[in-house]
C-alpha atoms as a PDB file:
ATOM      1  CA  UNK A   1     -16.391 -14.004 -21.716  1.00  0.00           C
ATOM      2  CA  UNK A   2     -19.398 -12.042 -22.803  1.00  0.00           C
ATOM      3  CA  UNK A   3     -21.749  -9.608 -20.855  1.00  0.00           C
ATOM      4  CA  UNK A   4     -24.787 -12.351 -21.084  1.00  0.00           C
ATOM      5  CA  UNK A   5     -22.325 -14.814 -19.109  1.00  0.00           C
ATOM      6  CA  UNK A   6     -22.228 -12.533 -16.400  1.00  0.00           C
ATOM      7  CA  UNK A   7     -26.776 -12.977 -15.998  1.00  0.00           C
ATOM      8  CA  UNK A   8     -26.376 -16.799 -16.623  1.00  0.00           C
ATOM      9  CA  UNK A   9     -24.377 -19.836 -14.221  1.00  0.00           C
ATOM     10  CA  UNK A  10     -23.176 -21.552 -17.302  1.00  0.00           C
ATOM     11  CA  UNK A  11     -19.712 -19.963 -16.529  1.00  0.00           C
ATOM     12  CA  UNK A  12     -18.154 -19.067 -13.452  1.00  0.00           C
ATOM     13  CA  UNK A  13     -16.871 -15.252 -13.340  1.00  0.00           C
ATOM     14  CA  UNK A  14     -14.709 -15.512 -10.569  1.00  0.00           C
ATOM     15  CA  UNK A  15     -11.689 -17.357 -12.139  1.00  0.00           C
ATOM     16  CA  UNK A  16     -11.777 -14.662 -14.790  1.00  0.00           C
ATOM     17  CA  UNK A  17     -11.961 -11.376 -12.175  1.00  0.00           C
ATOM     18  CA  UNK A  18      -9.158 -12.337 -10.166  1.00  0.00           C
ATOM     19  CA  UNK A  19      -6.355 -11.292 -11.559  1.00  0.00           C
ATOM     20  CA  UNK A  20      -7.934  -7.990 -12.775  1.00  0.00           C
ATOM     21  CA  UNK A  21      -8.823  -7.883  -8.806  1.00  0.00           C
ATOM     22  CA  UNK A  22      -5.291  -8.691  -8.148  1.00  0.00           C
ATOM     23  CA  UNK A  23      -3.785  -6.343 -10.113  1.00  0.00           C
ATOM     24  CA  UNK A  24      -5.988  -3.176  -8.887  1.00  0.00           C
ATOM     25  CA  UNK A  25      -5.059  -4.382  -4.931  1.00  0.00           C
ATOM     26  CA  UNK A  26      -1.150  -4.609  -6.348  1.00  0.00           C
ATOM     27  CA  UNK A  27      -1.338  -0.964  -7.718  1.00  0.00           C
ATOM     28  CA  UNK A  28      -3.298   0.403  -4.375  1.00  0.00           C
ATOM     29  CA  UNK A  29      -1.254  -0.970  -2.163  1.00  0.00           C
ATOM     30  CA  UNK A  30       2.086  -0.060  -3.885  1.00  0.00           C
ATOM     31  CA  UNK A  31       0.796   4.052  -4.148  1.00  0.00           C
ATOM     32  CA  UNK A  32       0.245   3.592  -0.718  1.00  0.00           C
ATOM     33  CA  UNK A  33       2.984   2.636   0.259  1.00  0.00           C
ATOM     34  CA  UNK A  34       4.728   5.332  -1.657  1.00  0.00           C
ATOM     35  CA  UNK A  35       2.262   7.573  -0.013  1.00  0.00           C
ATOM     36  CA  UNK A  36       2.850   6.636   3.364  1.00  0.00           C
ATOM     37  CA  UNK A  37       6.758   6.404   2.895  1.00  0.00           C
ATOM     38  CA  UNK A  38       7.023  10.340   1.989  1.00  0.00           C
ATOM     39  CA  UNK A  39       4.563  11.316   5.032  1.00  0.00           C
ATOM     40  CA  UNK A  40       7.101   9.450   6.864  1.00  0.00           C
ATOM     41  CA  UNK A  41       9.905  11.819   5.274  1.00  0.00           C
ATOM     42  CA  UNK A  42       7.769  14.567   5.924  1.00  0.00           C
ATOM     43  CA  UNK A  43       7.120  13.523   9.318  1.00  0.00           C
ATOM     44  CA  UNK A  44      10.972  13.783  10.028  1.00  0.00           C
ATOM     45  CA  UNK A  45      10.791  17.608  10.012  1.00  0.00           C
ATOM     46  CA  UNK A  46       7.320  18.145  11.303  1.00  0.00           C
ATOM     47  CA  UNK A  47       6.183  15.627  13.901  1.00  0.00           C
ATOM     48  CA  UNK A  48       9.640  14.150  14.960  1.00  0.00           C
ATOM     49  CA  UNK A  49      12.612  12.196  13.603  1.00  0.00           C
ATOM     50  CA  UNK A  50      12.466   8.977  15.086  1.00  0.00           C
ATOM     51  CA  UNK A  51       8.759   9.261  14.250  1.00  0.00           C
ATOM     52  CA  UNK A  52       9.184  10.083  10.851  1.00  0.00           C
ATOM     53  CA  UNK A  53      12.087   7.266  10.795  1.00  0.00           C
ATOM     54  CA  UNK A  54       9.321   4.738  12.108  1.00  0.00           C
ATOM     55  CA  UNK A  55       6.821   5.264   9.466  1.00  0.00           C
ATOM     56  CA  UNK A  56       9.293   4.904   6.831  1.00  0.00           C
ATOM     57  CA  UNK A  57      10.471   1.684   8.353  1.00  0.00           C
ATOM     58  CA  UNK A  58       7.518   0.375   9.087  1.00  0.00           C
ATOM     59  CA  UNK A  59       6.580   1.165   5.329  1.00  0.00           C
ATOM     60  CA  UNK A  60       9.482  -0.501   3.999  1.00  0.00           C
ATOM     61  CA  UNK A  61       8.588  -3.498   5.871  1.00  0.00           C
ATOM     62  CA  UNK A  62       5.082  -4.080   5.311  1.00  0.00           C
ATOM     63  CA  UNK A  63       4.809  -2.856   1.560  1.00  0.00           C
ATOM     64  CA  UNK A  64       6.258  -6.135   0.563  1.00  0.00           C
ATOM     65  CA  UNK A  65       4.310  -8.252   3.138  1.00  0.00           C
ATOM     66  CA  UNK A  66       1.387  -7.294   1.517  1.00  0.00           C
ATOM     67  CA  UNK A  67       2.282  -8.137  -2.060  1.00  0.00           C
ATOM     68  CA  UNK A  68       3.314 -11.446  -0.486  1.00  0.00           C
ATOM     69  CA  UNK A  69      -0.214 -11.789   1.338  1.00  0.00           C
ATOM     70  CA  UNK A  70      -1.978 -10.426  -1.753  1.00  0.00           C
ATOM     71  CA  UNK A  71       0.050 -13.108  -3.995  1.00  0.00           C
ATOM     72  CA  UNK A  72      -0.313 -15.568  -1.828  1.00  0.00           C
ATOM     73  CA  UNK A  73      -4.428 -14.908  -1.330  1.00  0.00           C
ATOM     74  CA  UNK A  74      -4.869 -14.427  -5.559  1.00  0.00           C
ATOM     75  CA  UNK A  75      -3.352 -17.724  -5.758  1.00  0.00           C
ATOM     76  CA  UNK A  76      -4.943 -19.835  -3.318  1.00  0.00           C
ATOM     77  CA  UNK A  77      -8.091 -18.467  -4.535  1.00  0.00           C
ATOM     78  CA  UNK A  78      -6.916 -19.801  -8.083  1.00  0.00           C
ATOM     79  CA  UNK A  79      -6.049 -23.118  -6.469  1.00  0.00           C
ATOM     80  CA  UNK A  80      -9.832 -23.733  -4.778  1.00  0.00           C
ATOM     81  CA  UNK A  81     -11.248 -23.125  -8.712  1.00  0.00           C
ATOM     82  CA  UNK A  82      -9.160 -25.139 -10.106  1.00  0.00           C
ATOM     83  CA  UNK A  83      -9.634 -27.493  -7.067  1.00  0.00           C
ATOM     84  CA  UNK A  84     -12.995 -27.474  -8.102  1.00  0.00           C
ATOM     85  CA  UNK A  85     -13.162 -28.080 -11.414  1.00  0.00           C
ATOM     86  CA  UNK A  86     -10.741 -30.971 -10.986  1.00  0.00           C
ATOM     87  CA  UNK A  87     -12.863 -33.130  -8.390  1.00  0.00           C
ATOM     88  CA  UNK A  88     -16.096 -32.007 -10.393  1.00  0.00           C
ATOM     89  CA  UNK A  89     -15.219 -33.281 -13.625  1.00  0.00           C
ATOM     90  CA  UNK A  90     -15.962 -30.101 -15.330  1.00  0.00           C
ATOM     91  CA  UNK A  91     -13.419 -28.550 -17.894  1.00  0.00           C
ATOM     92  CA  UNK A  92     -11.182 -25.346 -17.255  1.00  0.00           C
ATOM     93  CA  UNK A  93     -13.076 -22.062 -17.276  1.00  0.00           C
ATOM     94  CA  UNK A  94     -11.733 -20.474 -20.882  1.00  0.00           C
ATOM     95  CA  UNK A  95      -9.195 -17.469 -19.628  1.00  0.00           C
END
């Protein structure tokens, strides 16, 4: 893809952004996570320890729930392009 495709409709950008998209989301959500986890530890000491204990649980859990969801979201978006081109006729978008 070339920067004049991104001024025209004779391609579609979206098929192309996604998994750059995807990737960035992957990479916030897992520093995050790491984040969160450690202000859990931290919490043991300073807030409480069944607080503390909480956050990090509830980071262990959801951390991977969101990769799933983000996975899951990436690729249905995928699917609806592809979808697309399918029923319209029109050849696969060049990746």
């Amino acid at each position: 893809m070339e920067f004049g495709d991104l001024f025209s409709f004779d391609k579609r950008v979206a098929p192309t952004i996604i998994k750059p998209i995807y990737w960035l989301f992957l990479v916030l959500i897992v520093v995050g996570g790491v984040i969160y986890f450690f202000s859990g530890f931290f919490d043991l000491f300073k807030v409480g320890f069944f607080a503390g204990l909480w956050t990090m649980v509830t980071t262990v859990i959801f951390v991977p729930l969101s990769v799933l969801g983000l996975r899951i979201a990436a690729e249905l978006c995928l699917a609806v392009f592809e979808i697309h081109d399918r029923v319209s006729g029109a050849s696969p978008p060049q990746v």
